[in-house]
PDB file of N, CA and C in Angstrom:
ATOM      1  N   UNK A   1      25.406  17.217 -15.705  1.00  0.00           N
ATOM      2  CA  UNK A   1      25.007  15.872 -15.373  1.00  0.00           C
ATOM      3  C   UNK A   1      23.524  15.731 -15.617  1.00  0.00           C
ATOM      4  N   UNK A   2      22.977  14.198 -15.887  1.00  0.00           N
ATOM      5  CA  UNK A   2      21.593  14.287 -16.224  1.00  0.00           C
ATOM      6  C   UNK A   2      21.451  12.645 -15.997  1.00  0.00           C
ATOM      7  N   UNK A   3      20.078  12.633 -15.988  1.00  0.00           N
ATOM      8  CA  UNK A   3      19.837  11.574 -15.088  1.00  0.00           C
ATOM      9  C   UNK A   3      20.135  10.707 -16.522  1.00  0.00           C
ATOM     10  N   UNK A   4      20.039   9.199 -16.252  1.00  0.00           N
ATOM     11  CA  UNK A   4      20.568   8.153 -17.463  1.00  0.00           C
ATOM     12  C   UNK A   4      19.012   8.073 -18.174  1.00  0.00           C
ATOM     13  N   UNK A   5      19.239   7.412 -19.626  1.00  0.00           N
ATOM     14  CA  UNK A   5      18.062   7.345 -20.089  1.00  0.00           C
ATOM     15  C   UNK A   5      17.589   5.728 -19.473  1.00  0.00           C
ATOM     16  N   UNK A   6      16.512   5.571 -19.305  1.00  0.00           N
ATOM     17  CA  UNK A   6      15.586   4.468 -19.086  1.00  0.00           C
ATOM     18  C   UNK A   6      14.983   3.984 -18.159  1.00  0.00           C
ATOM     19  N   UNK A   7      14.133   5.391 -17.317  1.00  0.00           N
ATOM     20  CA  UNK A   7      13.811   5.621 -16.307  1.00  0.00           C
ATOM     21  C   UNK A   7      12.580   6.540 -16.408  1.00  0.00           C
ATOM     22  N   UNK A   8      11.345   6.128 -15.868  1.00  0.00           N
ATOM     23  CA  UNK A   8      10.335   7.018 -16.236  1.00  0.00           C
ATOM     24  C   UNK A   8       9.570   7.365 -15.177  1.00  0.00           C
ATOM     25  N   UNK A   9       8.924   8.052 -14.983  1.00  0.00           N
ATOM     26  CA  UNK A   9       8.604   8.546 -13.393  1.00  0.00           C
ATOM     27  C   UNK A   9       7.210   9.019 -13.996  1.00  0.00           C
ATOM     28  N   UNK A  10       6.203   8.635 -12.901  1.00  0.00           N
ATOM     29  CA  UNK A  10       5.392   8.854 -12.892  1.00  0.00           C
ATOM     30  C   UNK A  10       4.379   9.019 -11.437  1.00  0.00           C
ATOM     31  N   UNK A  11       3.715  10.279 -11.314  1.00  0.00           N
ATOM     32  CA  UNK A  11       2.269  10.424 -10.177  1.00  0.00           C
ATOM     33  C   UNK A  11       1.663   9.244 -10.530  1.00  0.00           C
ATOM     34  N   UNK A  12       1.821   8.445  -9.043  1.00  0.00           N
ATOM     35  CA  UNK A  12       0.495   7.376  -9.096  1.00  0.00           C
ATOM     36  C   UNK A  12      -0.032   8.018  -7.743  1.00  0.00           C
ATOM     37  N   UNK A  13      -1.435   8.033  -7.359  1.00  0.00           N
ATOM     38  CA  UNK A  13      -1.928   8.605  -6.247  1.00  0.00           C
ATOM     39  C   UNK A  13      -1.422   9.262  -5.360  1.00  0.00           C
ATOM     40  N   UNK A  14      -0.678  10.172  -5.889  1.00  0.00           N
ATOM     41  CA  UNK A  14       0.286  11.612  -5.435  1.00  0.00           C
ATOM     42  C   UNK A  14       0.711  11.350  -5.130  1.00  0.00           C
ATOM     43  N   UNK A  15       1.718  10.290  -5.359  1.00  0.00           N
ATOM     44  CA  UNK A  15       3.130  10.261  -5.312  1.00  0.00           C
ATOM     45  C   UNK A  15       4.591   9.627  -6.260  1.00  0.00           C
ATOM     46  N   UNK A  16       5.196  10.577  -6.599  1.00  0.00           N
ATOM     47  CA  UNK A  16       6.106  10.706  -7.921  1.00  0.00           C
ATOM     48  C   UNK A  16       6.855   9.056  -7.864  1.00  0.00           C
ATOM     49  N   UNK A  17       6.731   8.291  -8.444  1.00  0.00           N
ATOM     50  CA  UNK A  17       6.820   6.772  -8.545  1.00  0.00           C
ATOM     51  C   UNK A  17       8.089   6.461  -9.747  1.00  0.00           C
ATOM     52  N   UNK A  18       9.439   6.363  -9.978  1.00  0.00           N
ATOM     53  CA  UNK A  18      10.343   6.113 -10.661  1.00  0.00           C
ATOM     54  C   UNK A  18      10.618   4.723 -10.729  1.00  0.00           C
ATOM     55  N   UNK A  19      10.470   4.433 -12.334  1.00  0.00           N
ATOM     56  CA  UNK A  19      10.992   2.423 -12.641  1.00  0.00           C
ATOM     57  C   UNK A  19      11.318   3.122 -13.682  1.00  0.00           C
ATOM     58  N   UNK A  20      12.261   1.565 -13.021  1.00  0.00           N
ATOM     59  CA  UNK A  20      13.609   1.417 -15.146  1.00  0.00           C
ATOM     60  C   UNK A  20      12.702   0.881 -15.954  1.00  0.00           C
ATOM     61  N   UNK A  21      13.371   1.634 -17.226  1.00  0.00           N
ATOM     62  CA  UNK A  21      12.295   0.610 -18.267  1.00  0.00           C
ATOM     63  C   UNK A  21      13.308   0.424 -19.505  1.00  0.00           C
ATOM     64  N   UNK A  22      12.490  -0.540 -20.131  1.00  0.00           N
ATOM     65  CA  UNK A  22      13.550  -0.974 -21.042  1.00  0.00           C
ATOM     66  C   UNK A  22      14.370  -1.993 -20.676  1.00  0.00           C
ATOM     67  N   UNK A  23      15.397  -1.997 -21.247  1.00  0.00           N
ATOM     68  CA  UNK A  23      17.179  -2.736 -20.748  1.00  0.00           C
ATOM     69  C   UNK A  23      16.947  -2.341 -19.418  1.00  0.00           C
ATOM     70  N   UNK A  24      16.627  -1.160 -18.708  1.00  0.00           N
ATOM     71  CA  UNK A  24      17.360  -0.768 -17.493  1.00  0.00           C
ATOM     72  C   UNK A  24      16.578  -1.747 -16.042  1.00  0.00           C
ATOM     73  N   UNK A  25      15.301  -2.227 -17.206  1.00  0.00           N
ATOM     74  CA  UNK A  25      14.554  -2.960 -15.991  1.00  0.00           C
ATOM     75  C   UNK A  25      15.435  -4.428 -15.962  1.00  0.00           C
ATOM     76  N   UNK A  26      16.169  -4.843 -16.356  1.00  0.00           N
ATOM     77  CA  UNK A  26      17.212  -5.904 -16.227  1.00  0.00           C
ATOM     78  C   UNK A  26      18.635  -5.617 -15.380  1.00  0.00           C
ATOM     79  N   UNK A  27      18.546  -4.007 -15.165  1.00  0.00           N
ATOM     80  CA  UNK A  27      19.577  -3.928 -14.023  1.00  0.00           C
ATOM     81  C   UNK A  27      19.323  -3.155 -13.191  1.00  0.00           C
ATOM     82  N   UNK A  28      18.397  -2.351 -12.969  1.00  0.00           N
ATOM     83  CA  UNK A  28      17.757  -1.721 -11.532  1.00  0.00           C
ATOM     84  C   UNK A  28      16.921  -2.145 -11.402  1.00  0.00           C
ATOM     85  N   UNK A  29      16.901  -2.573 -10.394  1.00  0.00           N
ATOM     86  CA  UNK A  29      15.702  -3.848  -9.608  1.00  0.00           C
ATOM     87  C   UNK A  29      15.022  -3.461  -8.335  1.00  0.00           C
ATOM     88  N   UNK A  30      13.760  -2.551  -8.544  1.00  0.00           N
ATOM     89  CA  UNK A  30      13.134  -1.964  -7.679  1.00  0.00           C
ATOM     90  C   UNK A  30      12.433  -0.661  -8.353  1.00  0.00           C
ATOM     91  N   UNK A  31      12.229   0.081  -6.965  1.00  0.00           N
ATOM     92  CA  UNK A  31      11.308   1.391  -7.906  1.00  0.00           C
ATOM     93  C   UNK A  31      11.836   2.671  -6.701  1.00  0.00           C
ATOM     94  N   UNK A  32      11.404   3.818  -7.240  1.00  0.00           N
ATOM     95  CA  UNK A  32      11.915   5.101  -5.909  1.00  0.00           C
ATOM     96  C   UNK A  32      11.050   5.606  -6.067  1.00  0.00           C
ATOM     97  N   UNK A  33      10.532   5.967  -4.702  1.00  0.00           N
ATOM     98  CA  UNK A  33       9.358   6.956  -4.493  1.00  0.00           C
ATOM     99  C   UNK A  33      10.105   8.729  -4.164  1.00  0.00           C
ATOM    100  N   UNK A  34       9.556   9.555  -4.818  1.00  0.00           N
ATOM    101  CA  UNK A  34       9.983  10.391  -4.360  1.00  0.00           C
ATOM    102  C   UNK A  34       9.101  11.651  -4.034  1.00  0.00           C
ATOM    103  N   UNK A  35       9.152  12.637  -2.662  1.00  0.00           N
ATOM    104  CA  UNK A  35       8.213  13.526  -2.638  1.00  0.00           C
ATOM    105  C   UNK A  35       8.315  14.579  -3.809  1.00  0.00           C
ATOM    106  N   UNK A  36       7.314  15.684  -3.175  1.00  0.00           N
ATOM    107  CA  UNK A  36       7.494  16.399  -4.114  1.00  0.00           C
ATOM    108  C   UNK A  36       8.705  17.313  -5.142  1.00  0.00           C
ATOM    109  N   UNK A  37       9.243  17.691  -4.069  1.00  0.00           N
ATOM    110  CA  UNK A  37      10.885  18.292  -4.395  1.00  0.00           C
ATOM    111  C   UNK A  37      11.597  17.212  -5.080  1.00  0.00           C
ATOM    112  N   UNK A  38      11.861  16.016  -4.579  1.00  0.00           N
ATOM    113  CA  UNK A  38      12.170  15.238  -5.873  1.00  0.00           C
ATOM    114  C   UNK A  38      11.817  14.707  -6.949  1.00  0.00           C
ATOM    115  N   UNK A  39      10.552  15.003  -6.952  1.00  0.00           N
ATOM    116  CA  UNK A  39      10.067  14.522  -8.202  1.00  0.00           C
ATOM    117  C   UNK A  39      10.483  16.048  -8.776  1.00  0.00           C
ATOM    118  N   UNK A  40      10.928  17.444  -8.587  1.00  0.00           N
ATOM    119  CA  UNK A  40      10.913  18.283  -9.017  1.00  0.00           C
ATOM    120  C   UNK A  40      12.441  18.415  -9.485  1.00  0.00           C
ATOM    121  N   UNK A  41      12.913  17.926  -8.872  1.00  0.00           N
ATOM    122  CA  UNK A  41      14.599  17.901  -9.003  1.00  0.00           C
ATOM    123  C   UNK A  41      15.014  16.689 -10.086  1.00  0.00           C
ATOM    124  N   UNK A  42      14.311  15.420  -9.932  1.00  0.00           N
ATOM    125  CA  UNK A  42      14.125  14.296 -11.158  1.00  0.00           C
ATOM    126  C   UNK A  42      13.820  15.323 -11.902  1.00  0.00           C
ATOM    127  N   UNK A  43      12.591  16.170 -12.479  1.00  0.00           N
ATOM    128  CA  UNK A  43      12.535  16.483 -14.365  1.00  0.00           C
ATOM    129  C   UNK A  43      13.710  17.424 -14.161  1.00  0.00           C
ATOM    130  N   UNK A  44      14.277  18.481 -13.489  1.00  0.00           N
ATOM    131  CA  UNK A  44      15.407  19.097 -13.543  1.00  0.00           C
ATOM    132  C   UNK A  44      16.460  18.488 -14.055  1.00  0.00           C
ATOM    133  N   UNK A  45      16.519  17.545 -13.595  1.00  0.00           N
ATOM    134  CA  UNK A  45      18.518  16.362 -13.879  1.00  0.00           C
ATOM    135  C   UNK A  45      17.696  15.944 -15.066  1.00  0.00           C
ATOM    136  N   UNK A  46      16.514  15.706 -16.156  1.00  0.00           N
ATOM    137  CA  UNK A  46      16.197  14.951 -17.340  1.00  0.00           C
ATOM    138  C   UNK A  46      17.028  16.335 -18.551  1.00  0.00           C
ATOM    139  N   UNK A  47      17.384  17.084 -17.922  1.00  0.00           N
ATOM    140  CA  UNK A  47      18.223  17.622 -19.057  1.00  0.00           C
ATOM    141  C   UNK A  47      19.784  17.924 -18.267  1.00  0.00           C
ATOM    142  N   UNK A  48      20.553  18.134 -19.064  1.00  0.00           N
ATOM    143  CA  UNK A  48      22.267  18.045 -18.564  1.00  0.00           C
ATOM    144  C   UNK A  48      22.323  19.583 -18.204  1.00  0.00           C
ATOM    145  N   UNK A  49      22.379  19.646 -16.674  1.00  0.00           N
ATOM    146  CA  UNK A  49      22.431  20.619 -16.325  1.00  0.00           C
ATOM    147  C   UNK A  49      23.656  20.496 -13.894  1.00  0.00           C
ATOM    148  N   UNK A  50      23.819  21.708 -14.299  1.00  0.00           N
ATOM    149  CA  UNK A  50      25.029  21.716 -13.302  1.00  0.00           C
ATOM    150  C   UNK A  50      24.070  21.318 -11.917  1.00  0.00           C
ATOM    151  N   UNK A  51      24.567  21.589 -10.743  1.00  0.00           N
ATOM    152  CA  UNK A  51      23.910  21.710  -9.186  1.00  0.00           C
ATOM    153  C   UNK A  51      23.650  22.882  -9.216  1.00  0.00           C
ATOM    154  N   UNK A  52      24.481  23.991  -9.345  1.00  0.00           N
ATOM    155  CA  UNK A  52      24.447  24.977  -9.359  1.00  0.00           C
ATOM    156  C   UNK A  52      22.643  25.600  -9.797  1.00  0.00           C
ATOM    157  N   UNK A  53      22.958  25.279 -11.372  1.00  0.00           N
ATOM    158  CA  UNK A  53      21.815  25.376 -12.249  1.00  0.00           C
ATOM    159  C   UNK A  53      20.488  25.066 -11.021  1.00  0.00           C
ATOM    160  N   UNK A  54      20.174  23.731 -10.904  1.00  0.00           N
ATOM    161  CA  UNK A  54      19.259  23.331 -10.375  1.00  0.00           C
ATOM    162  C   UNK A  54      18.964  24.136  -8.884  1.00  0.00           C
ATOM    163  N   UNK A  55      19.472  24.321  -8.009  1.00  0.00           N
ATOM    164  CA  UNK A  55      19.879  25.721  -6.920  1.00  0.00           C
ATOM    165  C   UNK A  55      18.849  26.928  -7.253  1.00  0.00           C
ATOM    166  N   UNK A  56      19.095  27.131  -8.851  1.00  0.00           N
ATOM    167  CA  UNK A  56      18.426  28.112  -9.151  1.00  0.00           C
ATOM    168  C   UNK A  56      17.107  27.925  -9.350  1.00  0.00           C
ATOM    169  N   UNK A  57      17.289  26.984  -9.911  1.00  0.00           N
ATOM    170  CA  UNK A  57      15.356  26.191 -10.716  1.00  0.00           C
ATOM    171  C   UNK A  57      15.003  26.002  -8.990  1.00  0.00           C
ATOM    172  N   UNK A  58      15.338  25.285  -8.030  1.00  0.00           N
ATOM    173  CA  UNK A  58      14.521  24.846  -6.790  1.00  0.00           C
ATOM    174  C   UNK A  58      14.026  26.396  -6.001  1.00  0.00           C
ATOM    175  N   UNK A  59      15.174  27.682  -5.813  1.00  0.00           N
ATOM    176  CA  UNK A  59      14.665  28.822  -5.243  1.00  0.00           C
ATOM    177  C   UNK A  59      13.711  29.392  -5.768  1.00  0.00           C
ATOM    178  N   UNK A  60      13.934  29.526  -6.944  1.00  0.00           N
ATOM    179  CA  UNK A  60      12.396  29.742  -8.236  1.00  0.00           C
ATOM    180  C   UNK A  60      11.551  29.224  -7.871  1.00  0.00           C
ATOM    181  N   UNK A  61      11.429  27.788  -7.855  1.00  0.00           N
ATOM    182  CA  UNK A  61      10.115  27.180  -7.837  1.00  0.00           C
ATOM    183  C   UNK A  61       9.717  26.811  -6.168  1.00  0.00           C
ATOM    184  N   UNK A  62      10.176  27.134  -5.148  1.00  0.00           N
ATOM    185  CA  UNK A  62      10.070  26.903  -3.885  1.00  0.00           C
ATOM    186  C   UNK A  62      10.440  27.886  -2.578  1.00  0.00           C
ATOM    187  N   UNK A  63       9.939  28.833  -1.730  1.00  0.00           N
ATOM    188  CA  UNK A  63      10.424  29.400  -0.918  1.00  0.00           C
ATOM    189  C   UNK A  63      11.338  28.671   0.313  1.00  0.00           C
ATOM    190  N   UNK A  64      12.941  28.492  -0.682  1.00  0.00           N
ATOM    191  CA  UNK A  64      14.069  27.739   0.473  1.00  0.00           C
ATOM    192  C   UNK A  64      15.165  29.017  -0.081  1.00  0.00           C
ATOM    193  N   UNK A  65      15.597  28.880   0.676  1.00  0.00           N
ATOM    194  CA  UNK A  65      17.024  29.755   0.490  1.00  0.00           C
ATOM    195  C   UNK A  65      18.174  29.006  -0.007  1.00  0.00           C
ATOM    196  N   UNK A  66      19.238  29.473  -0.529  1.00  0.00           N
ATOM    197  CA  UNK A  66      20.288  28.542  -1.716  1.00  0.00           C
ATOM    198  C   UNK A  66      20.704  28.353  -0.635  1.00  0.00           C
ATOM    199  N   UNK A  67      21.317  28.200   1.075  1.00  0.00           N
ATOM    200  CA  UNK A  67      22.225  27.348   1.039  1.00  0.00           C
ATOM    201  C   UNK A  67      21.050  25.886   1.501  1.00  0.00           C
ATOM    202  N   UNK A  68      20.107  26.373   2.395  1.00  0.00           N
ATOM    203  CA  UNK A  68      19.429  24.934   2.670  1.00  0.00           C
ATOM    204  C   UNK A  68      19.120  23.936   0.796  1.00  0.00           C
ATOM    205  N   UNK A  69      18.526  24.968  -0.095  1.00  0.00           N
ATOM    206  CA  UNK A  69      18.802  24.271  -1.616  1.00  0.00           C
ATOM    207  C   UNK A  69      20.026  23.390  -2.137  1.00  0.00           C
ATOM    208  N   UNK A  70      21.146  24.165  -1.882  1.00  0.00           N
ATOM    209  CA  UNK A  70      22.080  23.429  -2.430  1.00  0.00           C
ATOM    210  C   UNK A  70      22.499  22.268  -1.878  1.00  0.00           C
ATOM    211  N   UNK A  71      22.700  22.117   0.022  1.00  0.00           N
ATOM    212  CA  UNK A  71      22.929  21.064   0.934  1.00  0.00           C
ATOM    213  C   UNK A  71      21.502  19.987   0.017  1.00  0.00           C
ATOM    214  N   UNK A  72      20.348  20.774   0.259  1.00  0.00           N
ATOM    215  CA  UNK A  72      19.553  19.292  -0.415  1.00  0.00           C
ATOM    216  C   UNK A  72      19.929  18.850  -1.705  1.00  0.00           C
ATOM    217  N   UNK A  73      19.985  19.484  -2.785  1.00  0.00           N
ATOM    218  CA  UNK A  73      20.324  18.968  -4.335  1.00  0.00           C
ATOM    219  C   UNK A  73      21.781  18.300  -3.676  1.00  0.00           C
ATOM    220  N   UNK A  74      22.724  18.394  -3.326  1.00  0.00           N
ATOM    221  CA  UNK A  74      24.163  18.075  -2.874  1.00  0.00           C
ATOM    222  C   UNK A  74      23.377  16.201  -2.333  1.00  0.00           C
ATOM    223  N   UNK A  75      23.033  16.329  -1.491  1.00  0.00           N
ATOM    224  CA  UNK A  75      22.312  15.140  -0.969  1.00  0.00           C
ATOM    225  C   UNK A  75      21.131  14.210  -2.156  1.00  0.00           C
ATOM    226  N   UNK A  76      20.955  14.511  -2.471  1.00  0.00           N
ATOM    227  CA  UNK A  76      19.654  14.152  -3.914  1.00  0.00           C
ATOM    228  C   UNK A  76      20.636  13.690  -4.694  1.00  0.00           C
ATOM    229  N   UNK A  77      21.745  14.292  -5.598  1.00  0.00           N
ATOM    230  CA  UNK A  77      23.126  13.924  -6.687  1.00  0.00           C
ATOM    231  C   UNK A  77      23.730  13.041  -6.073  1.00  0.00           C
ATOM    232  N   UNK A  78      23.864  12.842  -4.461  1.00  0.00           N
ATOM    233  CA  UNK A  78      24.912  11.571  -3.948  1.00  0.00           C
ATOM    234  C   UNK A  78      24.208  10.267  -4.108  1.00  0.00           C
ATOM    235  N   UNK A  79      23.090  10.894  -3.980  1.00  0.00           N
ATOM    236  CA  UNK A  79      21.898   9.349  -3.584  1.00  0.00           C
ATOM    237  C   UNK A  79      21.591   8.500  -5.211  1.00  0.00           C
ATOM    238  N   UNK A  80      21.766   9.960  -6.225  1.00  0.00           N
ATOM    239  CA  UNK A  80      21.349   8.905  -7.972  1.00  0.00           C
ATOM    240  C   UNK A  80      23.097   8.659  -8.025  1.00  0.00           C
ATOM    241  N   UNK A  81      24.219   9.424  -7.623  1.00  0.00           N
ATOM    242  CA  UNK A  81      24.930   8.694  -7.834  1.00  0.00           C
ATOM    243  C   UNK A  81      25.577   7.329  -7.294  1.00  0.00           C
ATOM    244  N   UNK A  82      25.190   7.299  -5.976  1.00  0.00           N
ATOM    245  CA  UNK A  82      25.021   5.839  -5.503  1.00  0.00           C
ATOM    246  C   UNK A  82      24.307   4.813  -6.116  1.00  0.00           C
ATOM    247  N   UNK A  83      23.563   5.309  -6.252  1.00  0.00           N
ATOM    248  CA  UNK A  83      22.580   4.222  -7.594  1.00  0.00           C
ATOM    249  C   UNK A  83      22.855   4.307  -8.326  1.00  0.00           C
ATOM    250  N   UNK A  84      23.643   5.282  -9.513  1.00  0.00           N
ATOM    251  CA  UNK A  84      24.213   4.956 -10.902  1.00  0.00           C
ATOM    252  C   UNK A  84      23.372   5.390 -11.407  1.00  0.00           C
ATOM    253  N   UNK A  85      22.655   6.529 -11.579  1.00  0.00           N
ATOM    254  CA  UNK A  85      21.503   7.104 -11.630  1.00  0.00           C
ATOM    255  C   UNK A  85      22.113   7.962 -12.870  1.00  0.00           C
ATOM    256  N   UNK A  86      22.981   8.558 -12.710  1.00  0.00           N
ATOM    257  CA  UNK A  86      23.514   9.901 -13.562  1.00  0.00           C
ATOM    258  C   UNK A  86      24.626   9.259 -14.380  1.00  0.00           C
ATOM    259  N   UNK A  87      24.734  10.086 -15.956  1.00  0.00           N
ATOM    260  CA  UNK A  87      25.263  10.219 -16.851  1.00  0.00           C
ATOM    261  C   UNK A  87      26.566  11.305 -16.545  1.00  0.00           C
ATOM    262  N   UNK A  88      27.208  11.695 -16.462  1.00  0.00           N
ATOM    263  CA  UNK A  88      28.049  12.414 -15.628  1.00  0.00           C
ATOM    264  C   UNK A  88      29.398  12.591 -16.492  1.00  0.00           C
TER     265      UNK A  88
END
C-alpha cells in the first residue's frame, strides 16, 4: 500500500504540514498536521510497501519496540484509510 499521488507534505516551522495538490485539491478539502513519527511514516507509505515493512523502518529509526510500532502504524493506515489516503 502507498499513499495516493497528489499530496505533498511539507516542514513549515517544525511541523510536517500535508495538502492535496493538483486535482486532489478539488477533493480533499483541508490540510493534516502531523508530528514527527508521522511525518516519518508519510515518506515510508510514498513507496508501496507492507505494515509489516514499515514496523521495521519505525524500530530502525526510533527506540519503540514492534508491538507498541505496529499498534501505532495499525492506527496511522486506519486514519489515511478513512480519508482515502491510500492506493491499496
Amino acid at each position: 500500500m502507498k499513499i495516493k499521488d497528489g499530496f505533498a507534505m511539507r516542514n513549515i516551522a517544525g511541523s510536517n504540514i500535508v495538502v492535496p495538490v493538483g486535482g486532489k485539491a478539488n477533493e480533499f478539502n483541508g490540510m493534516i498536521t502531523l508530528n514527527e513519527t508521522g511525518g516519518f511514516l508519510w515518506q515510508c507509505f510514498q513507496q508501496d510497501i507492507t505494515e509489516e515493512k514499515a514496523v521495521q523502518l519505525l524500530t530502525a529509526e526510533y527506540a519503540v519496540d514492534e508491538i507498541r510500532a505496529g499498534a501505532d502504524i495499525s492506527k496511522f493506515v486506519e486514519l489515511l484509510r478513512k480519508n482515502d489516503l491510500l492506493d491499496e
